[in-house]
PDB file of N, CA and C in Angstrom:
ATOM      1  N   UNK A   1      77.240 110.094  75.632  1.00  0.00           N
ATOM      2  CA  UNK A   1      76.368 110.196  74.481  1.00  0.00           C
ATOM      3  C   UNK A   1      76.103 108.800  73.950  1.00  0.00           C
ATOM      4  N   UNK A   2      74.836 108.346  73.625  1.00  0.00           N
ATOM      5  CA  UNK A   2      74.419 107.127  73.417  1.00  0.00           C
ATOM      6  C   UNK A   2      74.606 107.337  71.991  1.00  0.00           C
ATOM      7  N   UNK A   3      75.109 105.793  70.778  1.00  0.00           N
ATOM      8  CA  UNK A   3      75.377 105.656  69.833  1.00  0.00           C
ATOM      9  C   UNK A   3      73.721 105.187  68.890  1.00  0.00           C
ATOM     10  N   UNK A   4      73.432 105.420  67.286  1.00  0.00           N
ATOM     11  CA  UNK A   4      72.772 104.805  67.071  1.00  0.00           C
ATOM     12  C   UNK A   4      72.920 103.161  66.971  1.00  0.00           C
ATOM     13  N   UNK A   5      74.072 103.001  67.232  1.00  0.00           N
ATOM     14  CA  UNK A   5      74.159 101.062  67.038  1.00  0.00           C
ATOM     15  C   UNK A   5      73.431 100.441  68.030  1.00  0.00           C
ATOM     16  N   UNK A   6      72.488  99.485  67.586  1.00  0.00           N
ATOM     17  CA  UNK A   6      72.165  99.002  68.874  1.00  0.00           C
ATOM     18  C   UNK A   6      72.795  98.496  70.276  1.00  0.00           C
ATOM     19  N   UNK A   7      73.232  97.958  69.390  1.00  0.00           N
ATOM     20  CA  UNK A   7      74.705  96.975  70.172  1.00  0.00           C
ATOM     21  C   UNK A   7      75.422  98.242  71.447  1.00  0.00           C
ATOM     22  N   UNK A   8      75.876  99.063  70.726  1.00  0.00           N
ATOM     23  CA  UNK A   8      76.666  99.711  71.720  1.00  0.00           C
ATOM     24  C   UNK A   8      75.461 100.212  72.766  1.00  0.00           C
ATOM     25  N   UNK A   9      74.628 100.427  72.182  1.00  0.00           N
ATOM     26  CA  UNK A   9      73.237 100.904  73.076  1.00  0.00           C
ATOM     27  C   UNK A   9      73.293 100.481  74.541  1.00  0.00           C
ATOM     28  N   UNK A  10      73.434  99.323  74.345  1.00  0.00           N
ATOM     29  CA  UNK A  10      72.888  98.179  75.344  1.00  0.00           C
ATOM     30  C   UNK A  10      74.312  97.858  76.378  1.00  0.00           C
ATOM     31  N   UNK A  11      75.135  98.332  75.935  1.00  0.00           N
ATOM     32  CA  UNK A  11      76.836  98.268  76.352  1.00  0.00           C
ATOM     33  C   UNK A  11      76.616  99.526  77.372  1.00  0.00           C
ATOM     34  N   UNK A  12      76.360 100.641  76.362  1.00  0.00           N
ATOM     35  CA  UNK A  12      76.520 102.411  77.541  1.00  0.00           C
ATOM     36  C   UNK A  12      75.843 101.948  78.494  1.00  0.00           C
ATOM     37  N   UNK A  13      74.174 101.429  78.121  1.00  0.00           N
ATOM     38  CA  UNK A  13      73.145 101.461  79.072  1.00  0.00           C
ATOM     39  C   UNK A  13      73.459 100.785  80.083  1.00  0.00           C
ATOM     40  N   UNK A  14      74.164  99.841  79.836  1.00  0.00           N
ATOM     41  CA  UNK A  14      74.798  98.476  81.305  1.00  0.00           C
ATOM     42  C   UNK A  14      75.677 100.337  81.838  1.00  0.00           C
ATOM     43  N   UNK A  15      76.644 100.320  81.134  1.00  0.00           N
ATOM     44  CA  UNK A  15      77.286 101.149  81.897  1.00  0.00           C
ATOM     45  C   UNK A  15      76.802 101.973  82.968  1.00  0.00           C
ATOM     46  N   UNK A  16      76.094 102.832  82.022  1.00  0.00           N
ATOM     47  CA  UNK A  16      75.369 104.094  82.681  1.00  0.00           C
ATOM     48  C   UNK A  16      74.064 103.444  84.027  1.00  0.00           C
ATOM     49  N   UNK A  17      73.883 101.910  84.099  1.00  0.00           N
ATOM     50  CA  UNK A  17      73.324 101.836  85.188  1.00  0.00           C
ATOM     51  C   UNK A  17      73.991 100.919  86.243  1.00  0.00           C
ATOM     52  N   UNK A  18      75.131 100.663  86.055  1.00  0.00           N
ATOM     53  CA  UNK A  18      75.889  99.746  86.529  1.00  0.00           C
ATOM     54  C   UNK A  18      75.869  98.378  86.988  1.00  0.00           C
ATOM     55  N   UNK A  19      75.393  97.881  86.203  1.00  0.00           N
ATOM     56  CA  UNK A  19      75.010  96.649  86.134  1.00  0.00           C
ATOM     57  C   UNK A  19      76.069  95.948  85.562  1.00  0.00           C
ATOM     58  N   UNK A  20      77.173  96.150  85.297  1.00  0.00           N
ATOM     59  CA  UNK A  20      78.372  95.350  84.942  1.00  0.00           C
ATOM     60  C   UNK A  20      79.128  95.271  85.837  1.00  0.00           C
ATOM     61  N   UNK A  21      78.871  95.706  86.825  1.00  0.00           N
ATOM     62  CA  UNK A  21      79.745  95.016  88.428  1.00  0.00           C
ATOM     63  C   UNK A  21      78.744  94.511  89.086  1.00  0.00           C
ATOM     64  N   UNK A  22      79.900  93.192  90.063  1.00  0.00           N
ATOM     65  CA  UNK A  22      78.680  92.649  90.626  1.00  0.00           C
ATOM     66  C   UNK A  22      79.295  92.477  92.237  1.00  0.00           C
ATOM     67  N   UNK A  23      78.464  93.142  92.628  1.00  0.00           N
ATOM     68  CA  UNK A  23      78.791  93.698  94.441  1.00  0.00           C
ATOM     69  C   UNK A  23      78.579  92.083  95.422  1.00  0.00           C
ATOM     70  N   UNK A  24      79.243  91.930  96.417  1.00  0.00           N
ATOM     71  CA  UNK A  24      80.587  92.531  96.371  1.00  0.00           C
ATOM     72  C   UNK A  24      81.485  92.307  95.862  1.00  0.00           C
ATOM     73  N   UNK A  25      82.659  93.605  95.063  1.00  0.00           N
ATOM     74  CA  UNK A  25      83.752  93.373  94.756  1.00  0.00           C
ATOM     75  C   UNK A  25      84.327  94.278  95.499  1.00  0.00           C
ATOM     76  N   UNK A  26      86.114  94.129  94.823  1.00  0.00           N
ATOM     77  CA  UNK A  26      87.413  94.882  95.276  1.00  0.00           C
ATOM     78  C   UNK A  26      87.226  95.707  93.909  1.00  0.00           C
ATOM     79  N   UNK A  27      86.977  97.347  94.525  1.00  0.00           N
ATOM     80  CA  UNK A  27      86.947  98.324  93.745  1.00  0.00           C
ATOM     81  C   UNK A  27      88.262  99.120  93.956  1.00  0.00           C
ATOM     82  N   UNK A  28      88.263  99.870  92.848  1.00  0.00           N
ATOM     83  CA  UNK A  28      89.863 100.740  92.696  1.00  0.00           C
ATOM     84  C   UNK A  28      89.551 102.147  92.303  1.00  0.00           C
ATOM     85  N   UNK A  29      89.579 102.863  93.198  1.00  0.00           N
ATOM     86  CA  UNK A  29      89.526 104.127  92.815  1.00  0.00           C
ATOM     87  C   UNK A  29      90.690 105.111  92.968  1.00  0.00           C
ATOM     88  N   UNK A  30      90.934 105.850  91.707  1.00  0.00           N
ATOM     89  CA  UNK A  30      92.403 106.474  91.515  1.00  0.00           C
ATOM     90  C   UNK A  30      91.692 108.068  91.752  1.00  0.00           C
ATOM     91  N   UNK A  31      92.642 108.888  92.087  1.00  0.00           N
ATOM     92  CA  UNK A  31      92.634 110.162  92.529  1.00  0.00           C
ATOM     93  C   UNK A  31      93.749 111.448  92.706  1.00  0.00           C
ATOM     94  N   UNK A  32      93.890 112.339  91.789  1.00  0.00           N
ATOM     95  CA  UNK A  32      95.027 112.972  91.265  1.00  0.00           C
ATOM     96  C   UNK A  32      94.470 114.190  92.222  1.00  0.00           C
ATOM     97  N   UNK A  33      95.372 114.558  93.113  1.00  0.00           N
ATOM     98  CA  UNK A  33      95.198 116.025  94.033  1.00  0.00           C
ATOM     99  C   UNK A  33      96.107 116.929  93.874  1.00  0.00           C
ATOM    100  N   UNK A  34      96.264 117.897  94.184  1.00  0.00           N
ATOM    101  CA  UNK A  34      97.339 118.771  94.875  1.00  0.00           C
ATOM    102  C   UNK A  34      97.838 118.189  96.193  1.00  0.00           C
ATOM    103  N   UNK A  35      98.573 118.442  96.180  1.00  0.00           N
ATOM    104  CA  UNK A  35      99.703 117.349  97.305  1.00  0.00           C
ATOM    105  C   UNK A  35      99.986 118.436  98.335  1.00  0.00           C
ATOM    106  N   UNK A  36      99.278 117.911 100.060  1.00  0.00           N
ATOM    107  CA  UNK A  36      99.952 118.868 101.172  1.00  0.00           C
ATOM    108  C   UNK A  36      99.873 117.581 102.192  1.00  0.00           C
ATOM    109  N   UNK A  37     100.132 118.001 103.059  1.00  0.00           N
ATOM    110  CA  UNK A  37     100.715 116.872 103.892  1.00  0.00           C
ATOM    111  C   UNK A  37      99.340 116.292 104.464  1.00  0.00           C
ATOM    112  N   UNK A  38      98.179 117.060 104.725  1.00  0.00           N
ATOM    113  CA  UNK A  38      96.780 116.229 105.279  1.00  0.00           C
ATOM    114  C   UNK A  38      96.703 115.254 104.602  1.00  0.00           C
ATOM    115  N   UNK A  39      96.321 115.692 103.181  1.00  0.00           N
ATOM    116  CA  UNK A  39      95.574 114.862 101.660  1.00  0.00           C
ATOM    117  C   UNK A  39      95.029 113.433 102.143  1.00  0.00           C
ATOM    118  N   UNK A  40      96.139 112.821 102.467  1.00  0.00           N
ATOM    119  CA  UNK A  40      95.849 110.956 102.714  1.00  0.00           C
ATOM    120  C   UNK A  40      95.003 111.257 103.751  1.00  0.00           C
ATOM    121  N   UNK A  41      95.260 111.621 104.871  1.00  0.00           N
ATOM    122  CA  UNK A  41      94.059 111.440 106.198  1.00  0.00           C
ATOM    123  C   UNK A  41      92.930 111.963 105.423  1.00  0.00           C
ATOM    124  N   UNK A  42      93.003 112.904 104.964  1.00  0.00           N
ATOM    125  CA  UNK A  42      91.485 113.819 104.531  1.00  0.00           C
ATOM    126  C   UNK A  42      90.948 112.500 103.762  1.00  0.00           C
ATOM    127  N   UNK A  43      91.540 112.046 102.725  1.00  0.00           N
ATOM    128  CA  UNK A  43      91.082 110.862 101.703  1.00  0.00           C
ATOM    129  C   UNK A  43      90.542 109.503 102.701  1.00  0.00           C
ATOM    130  N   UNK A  44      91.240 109.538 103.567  1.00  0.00           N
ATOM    131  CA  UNK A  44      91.188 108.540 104.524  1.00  0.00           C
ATOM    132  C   UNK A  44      89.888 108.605 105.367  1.00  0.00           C
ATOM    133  N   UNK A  45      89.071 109.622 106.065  1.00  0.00           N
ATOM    134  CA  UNK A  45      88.182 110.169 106.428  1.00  0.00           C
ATOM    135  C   UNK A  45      87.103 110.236 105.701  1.00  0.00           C
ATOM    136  N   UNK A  46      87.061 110.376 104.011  1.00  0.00           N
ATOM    137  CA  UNK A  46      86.019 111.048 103.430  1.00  0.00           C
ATOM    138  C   UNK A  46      85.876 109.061 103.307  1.00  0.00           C
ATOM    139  N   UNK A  47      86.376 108.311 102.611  1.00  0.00           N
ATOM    140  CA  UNK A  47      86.213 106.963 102.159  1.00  0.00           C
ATOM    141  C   UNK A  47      85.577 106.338 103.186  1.00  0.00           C
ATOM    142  N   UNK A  48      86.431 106.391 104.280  1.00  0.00           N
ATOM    143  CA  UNK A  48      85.766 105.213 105.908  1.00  0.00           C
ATOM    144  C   UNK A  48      84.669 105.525 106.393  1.00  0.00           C
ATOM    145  N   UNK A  49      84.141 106.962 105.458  1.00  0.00           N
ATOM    146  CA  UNK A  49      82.805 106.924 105.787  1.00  0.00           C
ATOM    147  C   UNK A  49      81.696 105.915 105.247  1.00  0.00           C
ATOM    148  N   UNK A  50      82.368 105.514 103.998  1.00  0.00           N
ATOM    149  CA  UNK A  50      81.262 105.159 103.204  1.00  0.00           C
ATOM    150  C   UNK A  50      81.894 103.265 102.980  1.00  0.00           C
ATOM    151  N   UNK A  51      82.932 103.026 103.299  1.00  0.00           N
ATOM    152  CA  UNK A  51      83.601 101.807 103.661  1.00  0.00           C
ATOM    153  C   UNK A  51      84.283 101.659 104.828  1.00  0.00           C
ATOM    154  N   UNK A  52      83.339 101.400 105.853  1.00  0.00           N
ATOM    155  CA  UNK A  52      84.362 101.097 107.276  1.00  0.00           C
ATOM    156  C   UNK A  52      85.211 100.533 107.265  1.00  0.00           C
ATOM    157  N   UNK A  53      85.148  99.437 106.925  1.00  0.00           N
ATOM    158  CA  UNK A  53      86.574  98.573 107.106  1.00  0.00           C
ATOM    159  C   UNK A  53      87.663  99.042 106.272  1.00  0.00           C
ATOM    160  N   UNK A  54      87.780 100.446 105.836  1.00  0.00           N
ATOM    161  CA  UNK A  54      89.143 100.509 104.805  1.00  0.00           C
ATOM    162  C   UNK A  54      90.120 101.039 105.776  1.00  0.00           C
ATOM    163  N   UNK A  55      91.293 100.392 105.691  1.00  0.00           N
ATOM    164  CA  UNK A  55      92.686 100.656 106.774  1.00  0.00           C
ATOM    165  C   UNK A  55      93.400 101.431 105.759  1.00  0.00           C
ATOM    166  N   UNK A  56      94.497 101.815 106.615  1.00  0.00           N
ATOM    167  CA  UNK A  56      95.237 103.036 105.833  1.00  0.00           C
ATOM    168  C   UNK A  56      96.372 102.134 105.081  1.00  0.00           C
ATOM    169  N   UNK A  57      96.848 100.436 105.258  1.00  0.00           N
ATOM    170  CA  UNK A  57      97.066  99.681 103.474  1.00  0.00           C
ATOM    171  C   UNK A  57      96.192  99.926 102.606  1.00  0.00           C
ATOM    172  N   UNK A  58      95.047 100.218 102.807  1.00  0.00           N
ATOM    173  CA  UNK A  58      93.921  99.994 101.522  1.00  0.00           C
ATOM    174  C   UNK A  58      94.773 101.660 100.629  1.00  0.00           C
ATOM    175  N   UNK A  59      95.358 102.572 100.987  1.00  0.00           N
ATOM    176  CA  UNK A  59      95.333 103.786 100.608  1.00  0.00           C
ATOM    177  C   UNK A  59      97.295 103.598 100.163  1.00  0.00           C
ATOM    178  N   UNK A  60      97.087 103.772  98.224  1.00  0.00           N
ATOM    179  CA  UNK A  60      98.916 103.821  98.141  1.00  0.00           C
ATOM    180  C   UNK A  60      98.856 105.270  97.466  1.00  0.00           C
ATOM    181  N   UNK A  61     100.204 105.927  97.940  1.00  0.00           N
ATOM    182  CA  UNK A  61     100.222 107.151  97.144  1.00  0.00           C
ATOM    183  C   UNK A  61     101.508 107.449  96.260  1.00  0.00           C
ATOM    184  N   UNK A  62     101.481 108.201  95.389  1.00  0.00           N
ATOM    185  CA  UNK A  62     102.889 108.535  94.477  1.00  0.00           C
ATOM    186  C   UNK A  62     103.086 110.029  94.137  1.00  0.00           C
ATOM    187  N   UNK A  63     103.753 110.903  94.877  1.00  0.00           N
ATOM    188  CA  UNK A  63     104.020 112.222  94.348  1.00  0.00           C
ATOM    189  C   UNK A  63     104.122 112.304  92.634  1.00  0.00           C
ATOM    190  N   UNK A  64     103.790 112.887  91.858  1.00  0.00           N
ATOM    191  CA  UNK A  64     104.296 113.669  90.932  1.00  0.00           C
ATOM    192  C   UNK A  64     105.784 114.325  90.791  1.00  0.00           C
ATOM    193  N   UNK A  65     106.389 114.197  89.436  1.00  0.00           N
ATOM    194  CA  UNK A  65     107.923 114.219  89.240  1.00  0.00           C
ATOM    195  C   UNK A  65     107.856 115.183  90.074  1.00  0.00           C
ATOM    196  N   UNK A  66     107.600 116.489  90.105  1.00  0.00           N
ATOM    197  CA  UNK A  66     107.415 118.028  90.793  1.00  0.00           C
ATOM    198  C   UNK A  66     106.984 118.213  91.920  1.00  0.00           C
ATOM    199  N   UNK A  67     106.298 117.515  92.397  1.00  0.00           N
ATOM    200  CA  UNK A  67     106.004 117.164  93.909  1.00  0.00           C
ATOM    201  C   UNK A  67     104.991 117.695  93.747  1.00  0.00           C
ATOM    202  N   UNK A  68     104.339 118.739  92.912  1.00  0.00           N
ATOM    203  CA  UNK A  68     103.255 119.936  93.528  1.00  0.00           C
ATOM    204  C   UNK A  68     101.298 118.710  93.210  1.00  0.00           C
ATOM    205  N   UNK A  69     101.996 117.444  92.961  1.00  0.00           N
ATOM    206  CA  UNK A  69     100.305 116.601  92.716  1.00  0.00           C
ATOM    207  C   UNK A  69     100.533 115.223  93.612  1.00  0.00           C
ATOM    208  N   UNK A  70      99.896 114.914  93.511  1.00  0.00           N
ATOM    209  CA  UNK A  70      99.226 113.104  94.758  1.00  0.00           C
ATOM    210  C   UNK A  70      98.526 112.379  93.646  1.00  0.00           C
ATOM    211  N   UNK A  71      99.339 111.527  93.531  1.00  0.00           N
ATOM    212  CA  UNK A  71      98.419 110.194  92.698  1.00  0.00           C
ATOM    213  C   UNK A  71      98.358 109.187  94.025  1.00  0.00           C
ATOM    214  N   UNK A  72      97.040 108.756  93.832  1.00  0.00           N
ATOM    215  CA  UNK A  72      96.480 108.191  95.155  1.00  0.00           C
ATOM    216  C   UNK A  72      95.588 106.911  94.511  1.00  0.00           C
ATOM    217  N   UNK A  73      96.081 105.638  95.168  1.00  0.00           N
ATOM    218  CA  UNK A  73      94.704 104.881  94.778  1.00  0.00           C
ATOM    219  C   UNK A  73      94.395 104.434  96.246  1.00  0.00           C
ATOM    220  N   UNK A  74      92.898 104.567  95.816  1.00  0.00           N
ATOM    221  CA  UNK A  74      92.327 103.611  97.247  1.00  0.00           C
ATOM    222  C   UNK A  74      91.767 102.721  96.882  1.00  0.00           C
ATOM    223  N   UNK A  75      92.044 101.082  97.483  1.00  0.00           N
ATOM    224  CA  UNK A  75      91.148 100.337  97.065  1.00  0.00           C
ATOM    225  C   UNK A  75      90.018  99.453  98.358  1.00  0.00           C
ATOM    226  N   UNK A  76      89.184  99.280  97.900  1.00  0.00           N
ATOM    227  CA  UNK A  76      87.974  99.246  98.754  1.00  0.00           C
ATOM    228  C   UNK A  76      87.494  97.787  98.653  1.00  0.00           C
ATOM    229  N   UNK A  77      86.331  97.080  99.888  1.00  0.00           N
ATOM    230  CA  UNK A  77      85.166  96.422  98.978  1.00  0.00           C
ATOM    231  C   UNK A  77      83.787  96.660  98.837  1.00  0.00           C
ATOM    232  N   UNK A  78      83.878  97.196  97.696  1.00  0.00           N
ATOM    233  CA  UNK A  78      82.598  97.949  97.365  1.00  0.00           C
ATOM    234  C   UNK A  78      81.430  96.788  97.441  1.00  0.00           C
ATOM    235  N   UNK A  79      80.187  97.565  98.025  1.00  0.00           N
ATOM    236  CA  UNK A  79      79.037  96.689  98.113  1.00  0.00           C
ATOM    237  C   UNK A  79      78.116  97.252  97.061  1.00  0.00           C
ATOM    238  N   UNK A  80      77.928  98.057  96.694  1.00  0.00           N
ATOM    239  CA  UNK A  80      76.788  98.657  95.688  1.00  0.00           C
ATOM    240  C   UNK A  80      77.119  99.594  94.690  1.00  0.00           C
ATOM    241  N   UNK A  81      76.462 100.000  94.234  1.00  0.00           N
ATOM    242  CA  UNK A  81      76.682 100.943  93.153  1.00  0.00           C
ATOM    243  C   UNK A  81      76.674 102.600  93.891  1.00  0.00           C
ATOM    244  N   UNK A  82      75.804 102.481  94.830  1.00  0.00           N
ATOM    245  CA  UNK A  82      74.741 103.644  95.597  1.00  0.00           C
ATOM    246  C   UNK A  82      76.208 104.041  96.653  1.00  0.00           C
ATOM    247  N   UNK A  83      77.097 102.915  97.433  1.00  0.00           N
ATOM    248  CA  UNK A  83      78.205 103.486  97.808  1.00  0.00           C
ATOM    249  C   UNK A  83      79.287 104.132  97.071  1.00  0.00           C
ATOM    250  N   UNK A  84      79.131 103.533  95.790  1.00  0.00           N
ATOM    251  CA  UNK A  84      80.677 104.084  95.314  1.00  0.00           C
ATOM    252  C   UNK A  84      80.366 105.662  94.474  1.00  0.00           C
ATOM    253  N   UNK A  85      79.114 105.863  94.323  1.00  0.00           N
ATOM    254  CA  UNK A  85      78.314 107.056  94.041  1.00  0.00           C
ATOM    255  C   UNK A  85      78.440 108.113  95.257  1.00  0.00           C
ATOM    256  N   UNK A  86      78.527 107.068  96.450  1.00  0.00           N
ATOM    257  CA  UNK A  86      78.400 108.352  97.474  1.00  0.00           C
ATOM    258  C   UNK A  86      79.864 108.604  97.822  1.00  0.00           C
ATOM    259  N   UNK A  87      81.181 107.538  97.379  1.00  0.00           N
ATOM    260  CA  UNK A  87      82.497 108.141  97.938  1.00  0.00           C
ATOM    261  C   UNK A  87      82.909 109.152  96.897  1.00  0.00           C
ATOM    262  N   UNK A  88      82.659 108.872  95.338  1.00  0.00           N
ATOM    263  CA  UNK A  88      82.674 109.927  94.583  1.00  0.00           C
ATOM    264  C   UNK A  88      82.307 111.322  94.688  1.00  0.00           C
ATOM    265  N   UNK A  89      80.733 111.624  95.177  1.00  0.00           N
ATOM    266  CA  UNK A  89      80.746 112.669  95.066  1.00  0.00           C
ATOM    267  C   UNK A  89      81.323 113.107  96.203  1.00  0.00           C
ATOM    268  N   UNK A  90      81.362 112.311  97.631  1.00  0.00           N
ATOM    269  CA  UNK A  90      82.109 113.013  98.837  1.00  0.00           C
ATOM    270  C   UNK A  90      83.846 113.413  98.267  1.00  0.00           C
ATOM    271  N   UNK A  91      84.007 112.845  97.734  1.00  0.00           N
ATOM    272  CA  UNK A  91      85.630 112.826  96.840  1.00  0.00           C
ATOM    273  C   UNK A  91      86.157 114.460  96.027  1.00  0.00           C
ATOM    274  N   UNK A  92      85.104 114.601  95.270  1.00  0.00           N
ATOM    275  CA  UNK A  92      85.211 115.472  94.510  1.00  0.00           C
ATOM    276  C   UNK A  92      84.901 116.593  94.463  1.00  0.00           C
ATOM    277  N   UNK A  93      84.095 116.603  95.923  1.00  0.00           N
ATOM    278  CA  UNK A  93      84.097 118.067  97.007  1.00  0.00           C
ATOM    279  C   UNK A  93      85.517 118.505  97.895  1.00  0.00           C
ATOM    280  N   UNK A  94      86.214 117.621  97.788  1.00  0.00           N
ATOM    281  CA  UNK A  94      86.934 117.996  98.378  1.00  0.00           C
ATOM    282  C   UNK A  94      87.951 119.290  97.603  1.00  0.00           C
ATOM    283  N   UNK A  95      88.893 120.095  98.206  1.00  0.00           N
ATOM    284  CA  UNK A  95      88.951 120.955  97.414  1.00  0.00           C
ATOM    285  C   UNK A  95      89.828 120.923  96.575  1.00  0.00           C
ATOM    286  N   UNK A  96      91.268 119.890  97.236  1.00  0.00           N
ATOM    287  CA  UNK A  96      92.837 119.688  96.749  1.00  0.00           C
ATOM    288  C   UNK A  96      92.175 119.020  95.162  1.00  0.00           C
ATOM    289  N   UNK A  97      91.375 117.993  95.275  1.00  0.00           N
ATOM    290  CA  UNK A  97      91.065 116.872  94.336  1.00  0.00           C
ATOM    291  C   UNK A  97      90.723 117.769  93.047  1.00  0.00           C
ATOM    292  N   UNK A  98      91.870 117.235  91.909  1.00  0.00           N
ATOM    293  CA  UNK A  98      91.537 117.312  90.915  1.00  0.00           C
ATOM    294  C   UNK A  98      91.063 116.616  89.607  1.00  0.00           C
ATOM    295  N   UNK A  99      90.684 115.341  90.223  1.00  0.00           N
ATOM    296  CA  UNK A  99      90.862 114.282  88.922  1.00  0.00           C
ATOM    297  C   UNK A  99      89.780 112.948  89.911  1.00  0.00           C
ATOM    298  N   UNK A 100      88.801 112.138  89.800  1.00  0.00           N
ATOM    299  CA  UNK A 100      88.598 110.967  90.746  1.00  0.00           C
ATOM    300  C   UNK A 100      88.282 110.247  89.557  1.00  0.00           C
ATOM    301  N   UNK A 101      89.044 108.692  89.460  1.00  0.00           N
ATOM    302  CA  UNK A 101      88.520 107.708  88.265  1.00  0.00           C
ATOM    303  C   UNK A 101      88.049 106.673  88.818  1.00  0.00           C
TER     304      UNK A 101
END
């Protein structure tokens, strides 16, 4: 939701078009799943589509106290805005995935 301040206006709007990163960088994307033993390959598969060069260091994971979730970061080097749009939504089709930041 856009603010009446100008100021912040112009802050969302960078946001919302992403123009506050500047490609290429080292992007970080975190990802909270249900935890089964595929998860990482599946994560591993859906990403190297859209970043070839990501090796399976680029991918760290941390069970949950309970075991039953996957905190996962992958980190990448993102070239555009238009890729990290497309690992997201490939991300969040998936079915385990409950959370992509």
């Amino acid at each position: 939701m856009l603010t009446k301040n100008p100021h912040l206006v112009v802050q969302q709007k960078k946001v919302l078009t992403g123009t506050l990163l500047k490609f290429p960088c080292i992007f970080t994307i975190k990802v909270m799943a249900l935890h089964h033993k595929e998860l990482a390959s599946d994560l591993y598969r859906i990403v190297q589509q859209f970043s070839p060069n990501l090796s399976q260091n680029d991918i760290q994971s941390r069970p949950s106290r309970t075991g039953k979730y996957l905190g996962i970061t992958i980190t990448i080097n993102a070239t555009s805005q238009a890729q990290l749009d497309k690992i997201y939504q490939a991300l969040v089709r998936h079915s385990s995935i409950k959370m992509v930041l």
